[in-house]
N, C-alpha and C. Protein backbone atom coordinates (compact mmCIF):
# COMPACT_ATOMS: atom_id res chain seq x y z
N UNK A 1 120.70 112.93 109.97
CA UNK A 1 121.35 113.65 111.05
C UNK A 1 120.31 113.98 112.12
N UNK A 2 120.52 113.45 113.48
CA UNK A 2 119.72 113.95 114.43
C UNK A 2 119.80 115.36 114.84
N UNK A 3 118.79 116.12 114.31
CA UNK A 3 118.62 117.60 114.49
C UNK A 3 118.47 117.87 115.95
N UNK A 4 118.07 117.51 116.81
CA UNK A 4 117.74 117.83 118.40
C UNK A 4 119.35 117.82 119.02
N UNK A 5 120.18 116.44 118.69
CA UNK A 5 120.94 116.38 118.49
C UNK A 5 122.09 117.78 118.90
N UNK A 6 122.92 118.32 117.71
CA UNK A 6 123.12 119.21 116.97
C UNK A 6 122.54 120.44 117.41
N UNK A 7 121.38 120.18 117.68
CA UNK A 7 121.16 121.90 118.37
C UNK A 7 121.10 121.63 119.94
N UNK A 8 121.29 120.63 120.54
CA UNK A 8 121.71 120.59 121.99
C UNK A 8 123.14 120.72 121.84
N UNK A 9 123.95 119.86 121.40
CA UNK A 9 125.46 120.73 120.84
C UNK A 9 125.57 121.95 121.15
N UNK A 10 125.18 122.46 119.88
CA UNK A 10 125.22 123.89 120.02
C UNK A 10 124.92 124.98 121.31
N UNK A 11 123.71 124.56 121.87
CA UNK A 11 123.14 125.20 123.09
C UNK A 11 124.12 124.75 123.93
N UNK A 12 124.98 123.82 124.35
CA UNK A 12 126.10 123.62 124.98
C UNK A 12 127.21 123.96 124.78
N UNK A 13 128.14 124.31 123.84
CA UNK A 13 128.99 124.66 123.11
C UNK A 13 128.52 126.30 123.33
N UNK A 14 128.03 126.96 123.44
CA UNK A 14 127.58 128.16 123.73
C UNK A 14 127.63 128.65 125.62
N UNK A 15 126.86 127.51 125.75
CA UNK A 15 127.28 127.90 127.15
C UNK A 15 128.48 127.60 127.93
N UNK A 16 128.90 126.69 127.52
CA UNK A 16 130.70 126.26 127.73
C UNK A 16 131.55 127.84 127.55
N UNK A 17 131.06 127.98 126.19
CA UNK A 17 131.91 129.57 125.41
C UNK A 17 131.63 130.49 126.30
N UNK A 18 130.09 130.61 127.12
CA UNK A 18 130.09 131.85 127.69
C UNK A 18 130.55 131.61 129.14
N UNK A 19 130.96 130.71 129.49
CA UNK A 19 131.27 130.28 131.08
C UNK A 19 132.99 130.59 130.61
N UNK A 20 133.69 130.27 129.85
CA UNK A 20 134.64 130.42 129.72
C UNK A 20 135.13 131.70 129.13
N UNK A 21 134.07 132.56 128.65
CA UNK A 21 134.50 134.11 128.64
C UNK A 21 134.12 134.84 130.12
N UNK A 22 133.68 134.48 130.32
CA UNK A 22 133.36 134.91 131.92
C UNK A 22 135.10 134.67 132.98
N UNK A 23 135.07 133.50 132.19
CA UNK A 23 136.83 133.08 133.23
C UNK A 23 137.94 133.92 132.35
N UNK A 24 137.81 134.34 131.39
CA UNK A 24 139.09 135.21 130.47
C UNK A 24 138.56 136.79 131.29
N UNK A 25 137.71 137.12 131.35
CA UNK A 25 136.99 138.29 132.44
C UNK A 25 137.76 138.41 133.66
N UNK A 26 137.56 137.28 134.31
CA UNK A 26 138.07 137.07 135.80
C UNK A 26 139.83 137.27 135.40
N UNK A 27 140.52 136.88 134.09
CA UNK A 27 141.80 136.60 134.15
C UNK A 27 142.46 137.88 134.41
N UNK A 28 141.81 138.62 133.41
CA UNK A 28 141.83 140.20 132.66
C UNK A 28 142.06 140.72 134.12
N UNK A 29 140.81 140.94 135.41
CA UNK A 29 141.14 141.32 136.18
C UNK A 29 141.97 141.21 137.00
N UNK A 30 142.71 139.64 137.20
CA UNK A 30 143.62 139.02 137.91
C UNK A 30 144.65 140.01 137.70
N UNK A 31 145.01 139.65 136.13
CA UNK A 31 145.90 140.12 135.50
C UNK A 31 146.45 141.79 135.69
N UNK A 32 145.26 142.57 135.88
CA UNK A 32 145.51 144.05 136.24
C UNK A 32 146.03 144.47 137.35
N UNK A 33 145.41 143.39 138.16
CA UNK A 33 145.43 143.55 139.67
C UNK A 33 146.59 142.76 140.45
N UNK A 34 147.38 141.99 139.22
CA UNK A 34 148.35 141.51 139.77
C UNK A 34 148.40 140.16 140.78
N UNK A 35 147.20 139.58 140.88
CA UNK A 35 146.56 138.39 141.96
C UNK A 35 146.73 137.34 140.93
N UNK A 36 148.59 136.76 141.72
CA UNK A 36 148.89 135.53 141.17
C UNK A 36 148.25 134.13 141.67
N UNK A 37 147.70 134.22 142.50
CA UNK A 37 146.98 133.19 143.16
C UNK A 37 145.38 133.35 142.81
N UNK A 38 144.76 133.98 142.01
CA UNK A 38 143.79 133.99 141.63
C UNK A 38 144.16 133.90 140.04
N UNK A 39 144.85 134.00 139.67
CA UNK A 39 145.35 133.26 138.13
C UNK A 39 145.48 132.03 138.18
N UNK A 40 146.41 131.63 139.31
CA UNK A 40 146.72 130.11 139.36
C UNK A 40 145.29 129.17 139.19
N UNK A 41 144.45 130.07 139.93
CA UNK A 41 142.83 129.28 140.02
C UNK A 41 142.38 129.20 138.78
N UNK A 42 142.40 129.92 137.94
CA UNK A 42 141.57 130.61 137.10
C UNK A 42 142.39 129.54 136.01
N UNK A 43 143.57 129.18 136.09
CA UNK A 43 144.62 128.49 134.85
C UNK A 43 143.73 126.86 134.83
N UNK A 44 143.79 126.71 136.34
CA UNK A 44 143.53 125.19 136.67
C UNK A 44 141.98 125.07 136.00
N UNK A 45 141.04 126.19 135.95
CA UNK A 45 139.74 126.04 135.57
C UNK A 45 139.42 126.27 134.64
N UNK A 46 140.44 126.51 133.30
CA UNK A 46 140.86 126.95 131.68
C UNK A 46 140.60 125.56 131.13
N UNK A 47 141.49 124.85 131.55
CA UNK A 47 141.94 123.52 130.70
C UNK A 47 140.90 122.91 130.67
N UNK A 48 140.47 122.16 131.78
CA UNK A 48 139.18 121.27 131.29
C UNK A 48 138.00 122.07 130.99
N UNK A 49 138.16 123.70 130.76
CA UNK A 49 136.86 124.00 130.10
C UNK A 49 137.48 124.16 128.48
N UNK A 50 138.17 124.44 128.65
CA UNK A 50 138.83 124.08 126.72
C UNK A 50 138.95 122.63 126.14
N UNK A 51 138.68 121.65 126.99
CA UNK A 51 138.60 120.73 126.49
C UNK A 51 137.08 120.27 125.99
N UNK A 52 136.52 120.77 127.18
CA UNK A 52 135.17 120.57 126.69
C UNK A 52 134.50 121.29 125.92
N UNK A 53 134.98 122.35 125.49
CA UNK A 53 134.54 123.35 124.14
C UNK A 53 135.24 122.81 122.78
N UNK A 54 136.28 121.96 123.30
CA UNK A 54 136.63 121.41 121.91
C UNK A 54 136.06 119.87 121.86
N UNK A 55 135.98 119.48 122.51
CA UNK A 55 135.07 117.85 122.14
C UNK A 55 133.50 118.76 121.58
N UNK A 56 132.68 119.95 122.34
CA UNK A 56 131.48 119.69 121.54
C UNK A 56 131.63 120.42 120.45
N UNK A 57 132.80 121.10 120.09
CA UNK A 57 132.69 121.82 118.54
C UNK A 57 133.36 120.37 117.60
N UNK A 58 134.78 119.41 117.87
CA UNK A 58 134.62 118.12 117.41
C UNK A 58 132.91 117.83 116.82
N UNK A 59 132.24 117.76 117.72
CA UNK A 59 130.86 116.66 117.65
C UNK A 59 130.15 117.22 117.30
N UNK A 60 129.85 118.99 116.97
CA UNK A 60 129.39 119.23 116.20
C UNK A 60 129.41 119.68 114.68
N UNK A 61 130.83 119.64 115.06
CA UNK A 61 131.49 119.38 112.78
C UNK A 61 131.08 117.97 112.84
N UNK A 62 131.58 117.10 113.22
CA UNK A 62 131.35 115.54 113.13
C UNK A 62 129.66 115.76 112.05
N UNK A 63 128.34 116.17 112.94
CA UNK A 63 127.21 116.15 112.58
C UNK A 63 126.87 117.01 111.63
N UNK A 64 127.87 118.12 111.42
CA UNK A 64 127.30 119.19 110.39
C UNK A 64 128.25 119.68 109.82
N UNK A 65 129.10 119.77 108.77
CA UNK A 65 130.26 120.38 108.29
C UNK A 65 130.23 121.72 108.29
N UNK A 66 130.95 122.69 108.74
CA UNK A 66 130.87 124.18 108.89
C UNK A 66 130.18 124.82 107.69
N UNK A 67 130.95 124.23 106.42
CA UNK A 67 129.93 124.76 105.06
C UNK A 67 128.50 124.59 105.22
N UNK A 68 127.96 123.48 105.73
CA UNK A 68 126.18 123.03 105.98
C UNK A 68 125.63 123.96 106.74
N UNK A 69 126.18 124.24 107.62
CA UNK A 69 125.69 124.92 109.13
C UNK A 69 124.38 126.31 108.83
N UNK A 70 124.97 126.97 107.57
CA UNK A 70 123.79 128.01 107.06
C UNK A 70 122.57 127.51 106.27
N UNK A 71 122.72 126.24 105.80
CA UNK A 71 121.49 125.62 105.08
C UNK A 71 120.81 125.09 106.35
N UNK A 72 121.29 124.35 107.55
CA UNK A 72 120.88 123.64 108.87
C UNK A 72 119.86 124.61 109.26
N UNK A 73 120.51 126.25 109.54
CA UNK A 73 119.95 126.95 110.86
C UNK A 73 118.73 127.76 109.81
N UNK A 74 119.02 127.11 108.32
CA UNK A 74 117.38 128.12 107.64
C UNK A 74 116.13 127.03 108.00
N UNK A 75 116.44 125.95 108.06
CA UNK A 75 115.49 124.90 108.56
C UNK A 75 115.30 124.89 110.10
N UNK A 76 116.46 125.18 111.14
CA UNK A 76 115.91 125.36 112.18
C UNK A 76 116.40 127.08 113.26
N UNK A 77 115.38 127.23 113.21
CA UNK A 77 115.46 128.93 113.24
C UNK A 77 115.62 128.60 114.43
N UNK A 78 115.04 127.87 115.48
CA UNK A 78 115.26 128.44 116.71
C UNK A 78 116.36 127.93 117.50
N UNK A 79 117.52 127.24 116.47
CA UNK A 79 118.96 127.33 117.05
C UNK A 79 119.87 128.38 116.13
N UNK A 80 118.90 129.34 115.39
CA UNK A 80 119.97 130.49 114.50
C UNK A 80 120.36 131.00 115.58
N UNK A 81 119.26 131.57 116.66
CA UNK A 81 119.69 132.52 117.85
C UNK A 81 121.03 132.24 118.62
N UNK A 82 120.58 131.01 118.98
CA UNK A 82 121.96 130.34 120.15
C UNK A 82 123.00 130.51 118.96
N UNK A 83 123.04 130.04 117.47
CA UNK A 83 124.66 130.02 116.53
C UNK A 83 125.00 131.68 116.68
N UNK A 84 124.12 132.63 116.84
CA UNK A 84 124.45 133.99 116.96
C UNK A 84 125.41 134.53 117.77
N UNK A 85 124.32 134.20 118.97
CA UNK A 85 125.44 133.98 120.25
C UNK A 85 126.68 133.53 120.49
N UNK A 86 126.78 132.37 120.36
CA UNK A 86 127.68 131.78 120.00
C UNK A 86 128.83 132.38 118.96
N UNK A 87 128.58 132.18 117.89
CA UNK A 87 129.58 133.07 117.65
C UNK A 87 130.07 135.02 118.05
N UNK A 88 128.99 135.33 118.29
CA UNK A 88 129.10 136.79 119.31
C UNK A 88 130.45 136.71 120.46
N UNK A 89 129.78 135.25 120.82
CA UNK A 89 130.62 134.60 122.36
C UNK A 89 132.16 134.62 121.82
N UNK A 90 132.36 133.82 120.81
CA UNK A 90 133.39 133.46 120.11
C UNK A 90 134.43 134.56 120.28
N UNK A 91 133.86 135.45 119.37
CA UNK A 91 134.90 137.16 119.08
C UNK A 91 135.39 137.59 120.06
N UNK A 92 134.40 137.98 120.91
CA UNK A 92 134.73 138.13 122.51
C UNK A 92 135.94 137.63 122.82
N UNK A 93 135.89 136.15 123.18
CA UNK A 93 137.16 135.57 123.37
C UNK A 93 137.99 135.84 122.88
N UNK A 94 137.92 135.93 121.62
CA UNK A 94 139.64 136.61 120.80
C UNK A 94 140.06 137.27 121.27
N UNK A 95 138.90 138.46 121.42
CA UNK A 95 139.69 140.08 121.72
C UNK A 95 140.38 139.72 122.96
N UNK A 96 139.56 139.54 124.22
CA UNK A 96 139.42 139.14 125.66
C UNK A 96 141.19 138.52 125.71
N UNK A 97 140.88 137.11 125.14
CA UNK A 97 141.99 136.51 125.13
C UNK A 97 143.63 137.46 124.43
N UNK A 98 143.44 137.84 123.51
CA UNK A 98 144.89 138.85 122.96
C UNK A 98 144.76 139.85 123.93
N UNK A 99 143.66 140.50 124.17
CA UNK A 99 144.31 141.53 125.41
C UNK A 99 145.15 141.01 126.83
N UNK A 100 144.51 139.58 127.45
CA UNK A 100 145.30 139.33 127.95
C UNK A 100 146.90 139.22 128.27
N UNK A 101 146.84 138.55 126.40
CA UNK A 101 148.06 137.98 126.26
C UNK A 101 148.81 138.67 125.60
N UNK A 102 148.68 140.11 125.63
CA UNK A 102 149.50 141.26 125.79
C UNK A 102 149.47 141.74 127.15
N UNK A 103 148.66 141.83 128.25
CA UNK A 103 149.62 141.82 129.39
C UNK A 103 150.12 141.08 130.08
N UNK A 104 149.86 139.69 129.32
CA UNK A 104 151.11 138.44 130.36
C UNK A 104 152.10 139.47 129.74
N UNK A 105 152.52 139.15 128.43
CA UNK A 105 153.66 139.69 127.91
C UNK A 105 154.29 140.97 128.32
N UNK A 106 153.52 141.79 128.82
CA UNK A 106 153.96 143.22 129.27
C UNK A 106 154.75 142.72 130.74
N UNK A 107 153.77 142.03 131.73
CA UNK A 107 154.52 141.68 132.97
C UNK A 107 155.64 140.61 132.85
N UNK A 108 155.87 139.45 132.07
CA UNK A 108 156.54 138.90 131.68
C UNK A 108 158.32 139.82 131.52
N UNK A 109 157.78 140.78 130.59
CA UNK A 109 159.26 141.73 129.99
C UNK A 109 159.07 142.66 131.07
N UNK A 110 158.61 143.03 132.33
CA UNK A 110 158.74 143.80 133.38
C UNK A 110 159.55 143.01 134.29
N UNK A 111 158.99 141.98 134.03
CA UNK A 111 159.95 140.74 135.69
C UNK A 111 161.58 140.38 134.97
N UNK A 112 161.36 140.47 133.88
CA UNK A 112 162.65 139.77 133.06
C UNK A 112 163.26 141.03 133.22
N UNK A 113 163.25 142.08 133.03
CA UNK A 113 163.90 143.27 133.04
C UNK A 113 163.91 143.58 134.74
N UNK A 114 163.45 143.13 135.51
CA UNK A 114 163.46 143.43 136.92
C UNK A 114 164.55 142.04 137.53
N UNK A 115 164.60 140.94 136.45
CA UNK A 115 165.61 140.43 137.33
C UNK A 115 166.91 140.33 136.27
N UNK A 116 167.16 140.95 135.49
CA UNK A 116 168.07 141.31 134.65
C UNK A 116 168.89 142.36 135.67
N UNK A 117 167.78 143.36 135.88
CA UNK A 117 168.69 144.57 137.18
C UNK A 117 169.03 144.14 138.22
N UNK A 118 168.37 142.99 138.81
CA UNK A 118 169.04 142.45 140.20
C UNK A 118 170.43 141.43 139.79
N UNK A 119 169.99 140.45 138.81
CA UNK A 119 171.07 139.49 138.47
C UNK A 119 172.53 140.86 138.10
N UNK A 120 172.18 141.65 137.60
CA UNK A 120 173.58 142.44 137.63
C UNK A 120 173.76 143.28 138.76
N UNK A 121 173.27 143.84 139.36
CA UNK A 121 173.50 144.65 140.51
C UNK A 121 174.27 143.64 141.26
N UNK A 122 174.06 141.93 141.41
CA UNK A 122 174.59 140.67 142.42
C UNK A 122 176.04 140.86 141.73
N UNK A 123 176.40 140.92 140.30
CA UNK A 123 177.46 140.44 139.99
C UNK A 123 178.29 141.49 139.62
N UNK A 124 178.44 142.44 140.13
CA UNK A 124 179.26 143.71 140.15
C UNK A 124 180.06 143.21 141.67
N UNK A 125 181.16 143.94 141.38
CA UNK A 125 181.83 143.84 142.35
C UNK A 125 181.83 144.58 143.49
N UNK A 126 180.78 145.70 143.29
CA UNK A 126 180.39 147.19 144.13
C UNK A 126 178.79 146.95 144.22
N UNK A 127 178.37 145.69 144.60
CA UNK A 127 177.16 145.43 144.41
C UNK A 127 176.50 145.91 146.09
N UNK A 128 175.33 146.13 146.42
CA UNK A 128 174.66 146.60 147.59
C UNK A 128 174.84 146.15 148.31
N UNK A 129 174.62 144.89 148.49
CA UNK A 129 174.34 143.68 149.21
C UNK A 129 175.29 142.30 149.27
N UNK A 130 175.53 142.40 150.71
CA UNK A 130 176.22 141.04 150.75
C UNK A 130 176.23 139.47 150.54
N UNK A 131 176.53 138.92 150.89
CA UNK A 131 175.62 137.07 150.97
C UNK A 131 174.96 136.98 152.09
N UNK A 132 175.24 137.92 153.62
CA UNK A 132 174.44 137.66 154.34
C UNK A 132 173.19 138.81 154.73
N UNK A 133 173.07 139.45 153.53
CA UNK A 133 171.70 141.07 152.96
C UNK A 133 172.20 141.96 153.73
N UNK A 134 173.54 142.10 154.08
CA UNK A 134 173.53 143.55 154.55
C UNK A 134 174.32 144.05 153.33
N UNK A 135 174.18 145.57 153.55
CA UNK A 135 174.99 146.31 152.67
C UNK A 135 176.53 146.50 152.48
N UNK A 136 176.93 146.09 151.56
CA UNK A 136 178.56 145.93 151.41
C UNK A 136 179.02 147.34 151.39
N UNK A 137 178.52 147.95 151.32
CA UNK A 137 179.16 149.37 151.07
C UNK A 137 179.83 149.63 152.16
N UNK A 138 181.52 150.54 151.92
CA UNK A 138 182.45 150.31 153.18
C UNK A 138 181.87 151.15 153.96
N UNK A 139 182.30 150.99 155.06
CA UNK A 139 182.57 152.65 155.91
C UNK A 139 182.47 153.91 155.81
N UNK A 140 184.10 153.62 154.94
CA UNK A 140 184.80 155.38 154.90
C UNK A 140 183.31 155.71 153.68
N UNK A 141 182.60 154.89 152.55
CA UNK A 141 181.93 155.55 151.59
C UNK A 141 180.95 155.81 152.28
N UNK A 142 179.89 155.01 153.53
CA UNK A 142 179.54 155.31 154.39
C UNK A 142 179.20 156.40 154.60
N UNK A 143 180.24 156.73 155.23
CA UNK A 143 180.49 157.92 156.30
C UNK A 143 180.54 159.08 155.28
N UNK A 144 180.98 159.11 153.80
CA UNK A 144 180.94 160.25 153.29
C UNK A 144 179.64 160.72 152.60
N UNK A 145 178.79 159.34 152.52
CA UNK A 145 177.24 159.86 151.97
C UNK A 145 176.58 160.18 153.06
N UNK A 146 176.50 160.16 154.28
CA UNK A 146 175.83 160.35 155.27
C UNK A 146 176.54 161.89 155.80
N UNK A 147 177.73 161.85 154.92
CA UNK A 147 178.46 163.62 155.71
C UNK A 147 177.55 164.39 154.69
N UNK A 148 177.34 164.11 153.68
CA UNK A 148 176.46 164.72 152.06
C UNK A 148 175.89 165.33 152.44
């Protein structure tokens, strides 16, 4: 097994992980802040970095089976540091990532419940609004909330 190899892997696969917790960072804030057009960016610049965190973790099971990996890094100490990291990096992402994806889900069941109230407010027969956005409300009711 080419050891230089395998620990350039790794040193890549690490920095992939930390460039892409950096973008779950940026999402988090999107996400708070409500900046759908800075998500949209942030979606388009997900994918091909998840792809490339999964071809070099592929290529580095390929070279080292996950069981090996603790006999590997007692022979080479000075990629234990970067596997540290790396997995440090890893956790991060979990959390990072589920917090997110509890507030897609929160805004998700906010918009669904926000057009649940409009889709029925449209289909009442005493609904606000006309087909051409003015207010249907008659006259005479009009005239008696404005006498109020």
């Amino acid at each position: 097994m080419p050891d230089s190899s395998l620990a350039s892997i790794i040193e890549a696969e690490f920095g992939e992980a930390a460039r892409f917790l950096d973008l779950l960072k940026e999402e988090e804030g999107a996400l708070i802040s409500g900046d759908i057009e800075k998500l949209s960016e942030i979606l388009q610049k997900k994918s091909p970095l998840l792809l490339e965190i999964s071809n070099l973790s592929r290529q580095r099971s390929q070279l080292m089976p996950q069981n090996e990996i603790g006999k590997w890094l007692e022979s080479h100490p000075e990629s234990g540091e970067t596997w540290k990291k790396l997995l440090a990096v890893s956790g991060e992402i979990r959390k990072i990532n589920e917090t997110n994806g509890k507030m897609i889900d929160i805004r998700l069941r906010t918009t669904q419940q926000a057009l649940g109230l409009l889709q029925s407010l449209a289909n009442t027969s005493t609904g606000f609004y006309g087909p051409d956005g003015r207010t249907s409300i008659s006259t005479s009711s009009r005239h008696s909330i404005e006498s109020a």
